[in-house]
N, C-alpha and C. Protein backbone atom coordinates (compact mmCIF):
# COMPACT_ATOMS: atom_id res chain seq x y z
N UNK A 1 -8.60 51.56 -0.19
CA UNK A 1 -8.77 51.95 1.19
C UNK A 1 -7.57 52.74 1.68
N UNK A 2 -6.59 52.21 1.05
CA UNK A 2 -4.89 52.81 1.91
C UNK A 2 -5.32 54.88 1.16
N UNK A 3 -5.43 54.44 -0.37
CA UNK A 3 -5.50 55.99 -0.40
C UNK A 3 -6.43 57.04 0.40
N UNK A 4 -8.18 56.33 0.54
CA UNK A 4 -8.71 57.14 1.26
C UNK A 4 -8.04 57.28 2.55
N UNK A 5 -7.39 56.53 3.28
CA UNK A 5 -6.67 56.82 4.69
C UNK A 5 -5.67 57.86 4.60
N UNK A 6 -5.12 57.83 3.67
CA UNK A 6 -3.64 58.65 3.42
C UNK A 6 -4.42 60.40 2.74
N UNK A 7 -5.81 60.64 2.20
CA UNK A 7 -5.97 61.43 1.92
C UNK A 7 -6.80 62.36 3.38
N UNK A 8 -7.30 61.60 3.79
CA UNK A 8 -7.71 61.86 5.17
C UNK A 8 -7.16 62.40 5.94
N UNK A 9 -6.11 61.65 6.66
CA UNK A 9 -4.79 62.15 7.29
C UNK A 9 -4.07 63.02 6.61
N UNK A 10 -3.96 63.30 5.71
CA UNK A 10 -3.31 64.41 5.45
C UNK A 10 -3.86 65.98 5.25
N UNK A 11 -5.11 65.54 5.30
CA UNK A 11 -5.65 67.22 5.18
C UNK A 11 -5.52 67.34 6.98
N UNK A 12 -5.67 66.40 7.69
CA UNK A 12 -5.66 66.83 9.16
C UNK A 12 -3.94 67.54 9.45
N UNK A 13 -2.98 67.08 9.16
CA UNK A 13 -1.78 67.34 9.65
C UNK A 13 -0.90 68.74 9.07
N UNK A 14 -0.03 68.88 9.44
CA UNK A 14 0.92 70.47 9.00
C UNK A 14 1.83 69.01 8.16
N UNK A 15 2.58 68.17 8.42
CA UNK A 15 3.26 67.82 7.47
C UNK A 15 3.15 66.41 6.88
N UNK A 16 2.14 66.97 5.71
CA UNK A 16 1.78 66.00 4.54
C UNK A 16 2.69 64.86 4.20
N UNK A 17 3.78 65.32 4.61
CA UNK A 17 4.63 64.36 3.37
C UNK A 17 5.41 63.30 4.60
N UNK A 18 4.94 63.25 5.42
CA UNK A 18 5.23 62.49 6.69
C UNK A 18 4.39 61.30 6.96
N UNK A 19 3.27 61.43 6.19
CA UNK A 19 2.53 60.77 6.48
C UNK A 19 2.80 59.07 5.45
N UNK A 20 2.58 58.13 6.37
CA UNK A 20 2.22 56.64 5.77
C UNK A 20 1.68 55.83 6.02
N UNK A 21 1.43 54.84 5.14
CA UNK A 21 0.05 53.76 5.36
C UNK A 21 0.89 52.53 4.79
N UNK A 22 1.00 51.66 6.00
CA UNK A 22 1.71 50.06 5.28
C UNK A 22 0.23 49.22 5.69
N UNK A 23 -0.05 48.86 4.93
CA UNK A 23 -1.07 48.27 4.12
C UNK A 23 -0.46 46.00 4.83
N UNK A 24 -1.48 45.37 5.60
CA UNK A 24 -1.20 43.92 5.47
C UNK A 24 -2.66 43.58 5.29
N UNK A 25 -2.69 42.14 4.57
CA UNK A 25 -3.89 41.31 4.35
C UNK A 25 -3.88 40.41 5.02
N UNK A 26 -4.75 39.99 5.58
CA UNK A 26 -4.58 38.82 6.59
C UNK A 26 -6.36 38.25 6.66
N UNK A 27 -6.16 37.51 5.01
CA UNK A 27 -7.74 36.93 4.79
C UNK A 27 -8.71 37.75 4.69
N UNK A 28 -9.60 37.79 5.41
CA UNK A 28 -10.63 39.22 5.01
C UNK A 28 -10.46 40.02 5.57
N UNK A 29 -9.46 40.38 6.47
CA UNK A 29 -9.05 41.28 7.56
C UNK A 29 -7.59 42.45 6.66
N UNK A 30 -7.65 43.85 6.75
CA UNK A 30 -6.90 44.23 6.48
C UNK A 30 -6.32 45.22 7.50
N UNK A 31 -5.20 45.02 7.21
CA UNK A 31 -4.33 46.05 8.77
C UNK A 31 -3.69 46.88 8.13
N UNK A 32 -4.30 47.99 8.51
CA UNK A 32 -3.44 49.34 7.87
C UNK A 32 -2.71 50.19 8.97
N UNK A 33 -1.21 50.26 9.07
CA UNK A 33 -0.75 50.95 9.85
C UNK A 33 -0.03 52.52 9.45
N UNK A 34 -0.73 53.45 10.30
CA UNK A 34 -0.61 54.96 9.81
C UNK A 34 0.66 55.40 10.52
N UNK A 35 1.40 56.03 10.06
CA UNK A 35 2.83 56.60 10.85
C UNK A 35 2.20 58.31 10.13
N UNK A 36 2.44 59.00 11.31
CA UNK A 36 2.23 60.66 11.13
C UNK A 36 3.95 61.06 11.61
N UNK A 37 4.16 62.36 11.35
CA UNK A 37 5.17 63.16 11.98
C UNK A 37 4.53 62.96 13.63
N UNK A 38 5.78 63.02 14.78
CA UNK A 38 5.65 63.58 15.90
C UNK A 38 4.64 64.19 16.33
N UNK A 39 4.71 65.26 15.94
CA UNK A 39 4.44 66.79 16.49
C UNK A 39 2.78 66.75 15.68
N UNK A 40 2.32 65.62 15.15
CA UNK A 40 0.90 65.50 14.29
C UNK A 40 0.52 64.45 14.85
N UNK A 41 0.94 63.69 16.02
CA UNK A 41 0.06 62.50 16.44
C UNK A 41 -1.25 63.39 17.05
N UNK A 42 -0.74 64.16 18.02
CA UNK A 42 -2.30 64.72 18.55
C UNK A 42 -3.39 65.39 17.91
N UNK A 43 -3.19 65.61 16.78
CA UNK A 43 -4.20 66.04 15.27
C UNK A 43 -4.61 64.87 15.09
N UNK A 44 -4.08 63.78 14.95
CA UNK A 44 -5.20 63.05 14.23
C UNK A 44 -5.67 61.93 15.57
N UNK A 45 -5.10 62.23 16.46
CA UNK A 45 -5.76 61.33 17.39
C UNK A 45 -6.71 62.07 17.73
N UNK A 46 -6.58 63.08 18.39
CA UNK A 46 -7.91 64.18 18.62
C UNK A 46 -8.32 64.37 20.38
N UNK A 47 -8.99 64.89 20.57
CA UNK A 47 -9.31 64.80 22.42
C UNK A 47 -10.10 63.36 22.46
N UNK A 48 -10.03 62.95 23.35
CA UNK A 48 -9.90 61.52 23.89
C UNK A 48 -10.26 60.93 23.03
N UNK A 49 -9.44 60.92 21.88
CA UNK A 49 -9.40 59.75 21.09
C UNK A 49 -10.94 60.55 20.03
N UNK A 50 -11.27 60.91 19.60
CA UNK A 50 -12.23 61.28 19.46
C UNK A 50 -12.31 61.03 17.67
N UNK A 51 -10.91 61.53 16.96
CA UNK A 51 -10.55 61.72 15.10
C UNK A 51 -10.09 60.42 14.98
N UNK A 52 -9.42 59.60 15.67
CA UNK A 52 -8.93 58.78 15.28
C UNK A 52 -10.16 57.58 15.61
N UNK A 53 -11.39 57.84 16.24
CA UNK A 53 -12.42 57.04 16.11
C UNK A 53 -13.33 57.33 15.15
N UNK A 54 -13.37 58.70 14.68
CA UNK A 54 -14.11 59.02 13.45
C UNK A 54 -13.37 58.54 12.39
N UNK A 55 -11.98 58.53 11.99
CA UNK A 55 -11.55 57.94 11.18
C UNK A 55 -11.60 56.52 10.98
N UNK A 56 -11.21 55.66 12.32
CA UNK A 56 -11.94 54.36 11.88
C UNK A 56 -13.23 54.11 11.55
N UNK A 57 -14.25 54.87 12.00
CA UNK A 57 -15.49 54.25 11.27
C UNK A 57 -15.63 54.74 10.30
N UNK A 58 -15.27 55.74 9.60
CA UNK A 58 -15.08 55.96 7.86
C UNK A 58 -14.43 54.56 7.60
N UNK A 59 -12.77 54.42 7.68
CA UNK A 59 -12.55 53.36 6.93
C UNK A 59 -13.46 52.02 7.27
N UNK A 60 -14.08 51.84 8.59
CA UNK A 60 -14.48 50.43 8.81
C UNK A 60 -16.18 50.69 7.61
N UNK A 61 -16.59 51.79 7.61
CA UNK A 61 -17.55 51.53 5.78
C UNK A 61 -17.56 51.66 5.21
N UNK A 62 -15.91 51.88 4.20
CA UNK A 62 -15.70 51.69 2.92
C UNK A 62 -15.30 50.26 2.92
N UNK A 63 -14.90 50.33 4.08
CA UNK A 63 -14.38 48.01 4.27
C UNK A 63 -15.47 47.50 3.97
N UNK A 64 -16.43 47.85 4.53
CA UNK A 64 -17.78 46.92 4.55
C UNK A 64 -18.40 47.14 3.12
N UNK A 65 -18.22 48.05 2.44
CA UNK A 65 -18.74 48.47 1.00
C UNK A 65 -17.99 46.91 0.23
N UNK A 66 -16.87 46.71 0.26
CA UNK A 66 -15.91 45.33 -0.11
C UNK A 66 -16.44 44.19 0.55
N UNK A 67 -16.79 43.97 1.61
CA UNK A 67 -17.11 42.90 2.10
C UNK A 67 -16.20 42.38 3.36
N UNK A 68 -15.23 43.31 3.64
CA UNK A 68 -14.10 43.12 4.16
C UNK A 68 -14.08 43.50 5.69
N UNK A 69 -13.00 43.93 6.52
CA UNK A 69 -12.84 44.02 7.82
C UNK A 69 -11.80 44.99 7.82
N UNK A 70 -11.76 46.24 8.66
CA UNK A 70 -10.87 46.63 8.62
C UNK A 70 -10.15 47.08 10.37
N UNK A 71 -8.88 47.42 10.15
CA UNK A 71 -8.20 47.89 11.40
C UNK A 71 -7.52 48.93 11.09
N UNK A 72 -7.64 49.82 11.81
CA UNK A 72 -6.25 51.06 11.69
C UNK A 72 -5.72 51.09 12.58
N UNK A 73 -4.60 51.30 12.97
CA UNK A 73 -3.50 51.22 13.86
C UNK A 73 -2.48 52.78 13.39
N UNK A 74 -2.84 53.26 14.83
CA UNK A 74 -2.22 54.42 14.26
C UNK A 74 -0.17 54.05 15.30
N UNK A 75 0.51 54.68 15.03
CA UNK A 75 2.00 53.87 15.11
C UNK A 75 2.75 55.23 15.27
């Protein structure tokens, strides 16, 4: 899951290599927190919130493909 997040986010942003995913488990629940560059939060958040809700429901059905739960937390 962390890679599809990290491949995602990075085709959205100018700087790739800024990008990270800290990864916690917490039972069937997984918390993935995304750190972008600055100047790339508003790329992947999007107009009112708009990419960063398309991006959670991608990851929330590859979670569900596992059986799992997911959260993104963008940071």
């Amino acid at each position: 899951m962390k890679d599809l997040l990290v491949s995602i986010v990075r085709s959205l942003v100018n700087d790739p290599d800024a990008v990270t995913v800290d990864r916690y488990d917490q039972g069937d629940l997984v918390v993935l927190e995304l750190r972008v560059a600055p100047d790339d939060m508003g790329k992947v958040i999007g107009k009112q919130g708009r990419i960063a809700q398309a991006i959670r429901a991608l990851m929330k059905a590859r979670a569900a493909r596992d059986g799992r739960r997911v959260d993104v937390k963008i940071v």
